[in-house]
N, C-alpha and C. Protein backbone atom coordinates (compact mmCIF):
# COMPACT_ATOMS: atom_id res chain seq x y z
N UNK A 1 0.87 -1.17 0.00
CA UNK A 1 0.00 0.00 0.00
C UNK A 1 0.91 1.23 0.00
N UNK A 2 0.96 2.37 -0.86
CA UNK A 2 1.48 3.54 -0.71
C UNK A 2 1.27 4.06 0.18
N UNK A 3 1.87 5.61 0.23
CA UNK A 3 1.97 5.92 1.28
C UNK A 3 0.42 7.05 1.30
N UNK A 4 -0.01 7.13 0.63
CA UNK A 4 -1.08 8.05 0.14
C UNK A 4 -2.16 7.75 1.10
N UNK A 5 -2.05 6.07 0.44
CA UNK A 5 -3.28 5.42 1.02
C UNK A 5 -3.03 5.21 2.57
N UNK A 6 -2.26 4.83 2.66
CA UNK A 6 -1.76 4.51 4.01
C UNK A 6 -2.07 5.41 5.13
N UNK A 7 -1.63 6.68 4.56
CA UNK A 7 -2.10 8.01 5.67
C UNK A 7 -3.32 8.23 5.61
N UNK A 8 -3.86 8.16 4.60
CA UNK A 8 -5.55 8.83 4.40
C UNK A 8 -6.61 7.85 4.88
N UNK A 9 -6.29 6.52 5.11
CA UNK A 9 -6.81 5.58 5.23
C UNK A 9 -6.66 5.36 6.99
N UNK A 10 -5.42 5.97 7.49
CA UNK A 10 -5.35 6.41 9.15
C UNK A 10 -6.26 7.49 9.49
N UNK A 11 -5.89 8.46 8.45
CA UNK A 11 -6.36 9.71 9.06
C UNK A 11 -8.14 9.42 9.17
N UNK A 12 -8.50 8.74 8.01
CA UNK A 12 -10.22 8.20 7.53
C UNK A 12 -10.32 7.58 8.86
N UNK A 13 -9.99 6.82 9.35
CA UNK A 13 -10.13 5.62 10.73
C UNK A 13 -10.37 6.62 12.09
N UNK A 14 -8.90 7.73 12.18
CA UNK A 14 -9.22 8.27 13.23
C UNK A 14 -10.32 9.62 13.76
N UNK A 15 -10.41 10.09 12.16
CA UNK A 15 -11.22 11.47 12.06
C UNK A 15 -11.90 11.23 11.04
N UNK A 16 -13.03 10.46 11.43
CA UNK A 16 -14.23 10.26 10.15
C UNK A 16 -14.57 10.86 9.87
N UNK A 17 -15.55 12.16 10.92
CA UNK A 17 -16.32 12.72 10.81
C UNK A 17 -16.05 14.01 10.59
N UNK A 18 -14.44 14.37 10.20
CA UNK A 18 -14.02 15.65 9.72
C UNK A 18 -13.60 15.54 8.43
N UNK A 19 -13.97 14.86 7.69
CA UNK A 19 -13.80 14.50 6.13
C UNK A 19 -15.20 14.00 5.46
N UNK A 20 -15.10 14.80 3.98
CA UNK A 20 -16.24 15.26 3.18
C UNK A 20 -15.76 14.63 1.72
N UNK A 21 -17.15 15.24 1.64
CA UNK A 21 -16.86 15.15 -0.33
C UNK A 21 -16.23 16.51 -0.86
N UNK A 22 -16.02 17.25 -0.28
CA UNK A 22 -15.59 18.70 -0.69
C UNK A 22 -13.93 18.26 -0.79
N UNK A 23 -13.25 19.09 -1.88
CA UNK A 23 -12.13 18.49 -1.86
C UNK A 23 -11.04 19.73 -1.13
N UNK A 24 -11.63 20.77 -0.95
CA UNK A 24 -11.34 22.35 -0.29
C UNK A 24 -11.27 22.18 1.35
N UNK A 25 -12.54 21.57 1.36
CA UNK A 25 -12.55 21.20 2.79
C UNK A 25 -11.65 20.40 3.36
N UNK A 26 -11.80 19.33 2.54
CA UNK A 26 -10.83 18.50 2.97
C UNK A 26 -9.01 18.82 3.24
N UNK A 27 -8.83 19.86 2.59
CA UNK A 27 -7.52 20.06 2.53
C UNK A 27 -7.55 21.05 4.22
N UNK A 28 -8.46 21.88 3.92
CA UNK A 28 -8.83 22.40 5.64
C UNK A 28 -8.42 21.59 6.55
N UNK A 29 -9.43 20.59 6.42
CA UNK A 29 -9.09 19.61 8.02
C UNK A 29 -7.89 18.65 7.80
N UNK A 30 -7.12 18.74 6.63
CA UNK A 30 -5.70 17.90 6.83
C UNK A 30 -4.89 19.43 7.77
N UNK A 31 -4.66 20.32 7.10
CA UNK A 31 -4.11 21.21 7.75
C UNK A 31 -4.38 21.43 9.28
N UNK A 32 -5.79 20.86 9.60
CA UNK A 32 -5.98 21.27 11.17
C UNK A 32 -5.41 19.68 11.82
N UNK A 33 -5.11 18.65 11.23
CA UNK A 33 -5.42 17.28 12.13
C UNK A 33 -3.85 17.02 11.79
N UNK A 34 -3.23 17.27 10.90
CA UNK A 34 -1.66 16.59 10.54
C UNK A 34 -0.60 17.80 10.09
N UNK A 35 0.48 17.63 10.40
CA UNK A 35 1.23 18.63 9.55
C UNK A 35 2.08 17.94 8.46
N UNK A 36 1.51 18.65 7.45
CA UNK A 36 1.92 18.05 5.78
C UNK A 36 2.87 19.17 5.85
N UNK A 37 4.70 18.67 5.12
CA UNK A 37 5.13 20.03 5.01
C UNK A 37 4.85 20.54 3.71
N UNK A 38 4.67 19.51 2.79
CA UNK A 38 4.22 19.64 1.13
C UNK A 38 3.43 19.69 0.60
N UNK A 39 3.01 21.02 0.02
CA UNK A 39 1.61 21.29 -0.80
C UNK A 39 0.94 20.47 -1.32
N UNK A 40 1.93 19.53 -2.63
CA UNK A 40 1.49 18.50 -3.41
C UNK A 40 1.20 17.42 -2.56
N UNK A 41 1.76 16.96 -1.07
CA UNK A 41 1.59 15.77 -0.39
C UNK A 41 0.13 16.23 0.04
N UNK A 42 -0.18 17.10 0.65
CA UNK A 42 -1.49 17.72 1.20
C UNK A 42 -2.58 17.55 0.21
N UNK A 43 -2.46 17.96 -1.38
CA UNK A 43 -2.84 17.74 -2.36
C UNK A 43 -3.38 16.42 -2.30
N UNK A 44 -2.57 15.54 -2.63
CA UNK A 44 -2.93 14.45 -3.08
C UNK A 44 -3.83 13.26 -2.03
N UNK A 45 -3.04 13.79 -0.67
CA UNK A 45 -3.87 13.17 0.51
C UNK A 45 -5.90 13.38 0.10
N UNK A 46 -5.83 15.16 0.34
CA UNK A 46 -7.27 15.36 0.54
C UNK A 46 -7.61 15.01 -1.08
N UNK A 47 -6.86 15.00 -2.04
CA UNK A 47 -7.98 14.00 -3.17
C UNK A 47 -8.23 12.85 -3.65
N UNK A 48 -7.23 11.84 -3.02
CA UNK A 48 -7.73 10.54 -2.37
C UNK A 48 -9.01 10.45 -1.29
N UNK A 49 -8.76 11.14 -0.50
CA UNK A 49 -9.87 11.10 0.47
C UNK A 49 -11.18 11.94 0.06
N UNK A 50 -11.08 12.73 -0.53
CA UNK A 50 -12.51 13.25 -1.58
C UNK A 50 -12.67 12.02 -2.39
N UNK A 51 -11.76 11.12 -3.25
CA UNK A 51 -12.42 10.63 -4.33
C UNK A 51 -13.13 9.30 -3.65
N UNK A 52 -12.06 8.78 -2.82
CA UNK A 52 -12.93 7.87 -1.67
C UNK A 52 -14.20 7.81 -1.03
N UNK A 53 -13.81 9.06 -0.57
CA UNK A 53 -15.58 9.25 -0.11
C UNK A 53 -16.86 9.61 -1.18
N UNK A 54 -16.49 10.07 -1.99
CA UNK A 54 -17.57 10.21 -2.66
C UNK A 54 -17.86 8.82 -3.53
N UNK A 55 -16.07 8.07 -3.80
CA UNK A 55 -17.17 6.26 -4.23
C UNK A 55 -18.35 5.82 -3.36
N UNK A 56 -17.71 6.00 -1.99
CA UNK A 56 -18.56 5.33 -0.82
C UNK A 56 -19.94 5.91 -1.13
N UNK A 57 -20.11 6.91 -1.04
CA UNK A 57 -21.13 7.79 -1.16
C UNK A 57 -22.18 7.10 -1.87
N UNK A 58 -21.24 6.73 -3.37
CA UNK A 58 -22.23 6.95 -4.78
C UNK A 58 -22.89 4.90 -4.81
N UNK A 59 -22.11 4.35 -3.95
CA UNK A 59 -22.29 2.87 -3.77
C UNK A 59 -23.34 2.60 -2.72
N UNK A 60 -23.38 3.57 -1.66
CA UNK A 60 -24.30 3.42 -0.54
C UNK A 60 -25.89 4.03 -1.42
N UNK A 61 -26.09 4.93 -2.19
CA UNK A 61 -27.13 5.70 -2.91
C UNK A 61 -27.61 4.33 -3.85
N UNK A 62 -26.62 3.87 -4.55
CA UNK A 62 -27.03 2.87 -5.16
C UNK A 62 -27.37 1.48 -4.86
N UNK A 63 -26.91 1.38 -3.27
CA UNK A 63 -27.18 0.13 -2.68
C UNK A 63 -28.82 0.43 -2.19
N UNK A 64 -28.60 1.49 -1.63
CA UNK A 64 -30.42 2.15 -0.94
C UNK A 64 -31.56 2.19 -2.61
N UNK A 65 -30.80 2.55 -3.45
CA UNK A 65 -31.88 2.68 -5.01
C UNK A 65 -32.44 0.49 -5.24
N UNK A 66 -31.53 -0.19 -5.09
CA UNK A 66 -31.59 -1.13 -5.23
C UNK A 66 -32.64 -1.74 -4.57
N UNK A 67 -32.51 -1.59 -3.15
CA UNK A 67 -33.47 -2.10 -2.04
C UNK A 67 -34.80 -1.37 -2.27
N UNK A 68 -35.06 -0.04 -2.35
CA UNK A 68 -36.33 0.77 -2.70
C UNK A 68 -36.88 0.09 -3.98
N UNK A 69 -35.86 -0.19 -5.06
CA UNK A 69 -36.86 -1.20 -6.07
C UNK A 69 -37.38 -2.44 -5.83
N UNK A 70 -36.80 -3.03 -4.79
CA UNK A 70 -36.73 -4.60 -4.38
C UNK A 70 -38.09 -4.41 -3.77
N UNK A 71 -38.13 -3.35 -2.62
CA UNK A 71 -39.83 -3.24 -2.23
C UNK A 71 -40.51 -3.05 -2.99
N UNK A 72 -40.37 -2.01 -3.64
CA UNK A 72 -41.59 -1.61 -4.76
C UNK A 72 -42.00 -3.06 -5.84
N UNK A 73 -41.04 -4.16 -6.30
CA UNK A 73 -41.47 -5.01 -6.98
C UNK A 73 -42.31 -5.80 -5.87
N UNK A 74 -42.01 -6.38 -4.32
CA UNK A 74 -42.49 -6.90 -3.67
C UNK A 74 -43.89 -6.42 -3.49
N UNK A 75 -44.19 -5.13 -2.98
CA UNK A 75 -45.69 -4.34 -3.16
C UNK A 75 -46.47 -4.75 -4.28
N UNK A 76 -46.05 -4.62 -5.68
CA UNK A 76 -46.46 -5.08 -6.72
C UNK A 76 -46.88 -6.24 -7.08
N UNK A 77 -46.42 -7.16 -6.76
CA UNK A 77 -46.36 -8.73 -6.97
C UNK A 77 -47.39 -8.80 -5.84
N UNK A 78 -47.74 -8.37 -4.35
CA UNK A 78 -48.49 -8.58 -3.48
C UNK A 78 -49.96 -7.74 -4.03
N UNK A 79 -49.60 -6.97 -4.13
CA UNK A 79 -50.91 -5.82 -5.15
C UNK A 79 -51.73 -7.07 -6.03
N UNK A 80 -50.95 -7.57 -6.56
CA UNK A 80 -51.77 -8.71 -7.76
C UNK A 80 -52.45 -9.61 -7.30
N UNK A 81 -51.93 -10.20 -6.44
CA UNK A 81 -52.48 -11.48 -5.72
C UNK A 81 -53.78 -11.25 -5.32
């Protein structure tokens, strides 16, 4: 595992709840929680951790779209009977 992942994937574990989909923000709360001495290292941290979270994001929306159809066919199929 690089080192990218490695930190962002600590920093994700210890400070969940100060990391977003914003990729601005995110560079905010690296600056408040770690000291990066390198722009580009800071960089690349908070856009791993933006692009991360927003997979999670877009997989959890689509796991919940999945299940909302799964009822709606179940309603349907019971509707008929």
């Amino acid at each position: 595992m690089n080192r990218i992942k490695r930190i962002s994937t600590e920093l994700l574990q210890k400070h969940p709840t100060k990391f977003g989909v914003e990729f601005d923000a995110n560079k905010k709360a690296l600056n408040e929680l770690a000291v990066v001495r390198s722009k580009v290292l800071r960089n690349e941290l908070a856009g791993y951790i933006t692009a991360r979270l927003r997979k999670q994001a877009a997989q959890e929306k689509a796991s919940m779209a999945a299940a909302e159809d799964e009822v709606e066919e179940r309603e349907s199929e019971e509707a008929e009977e």
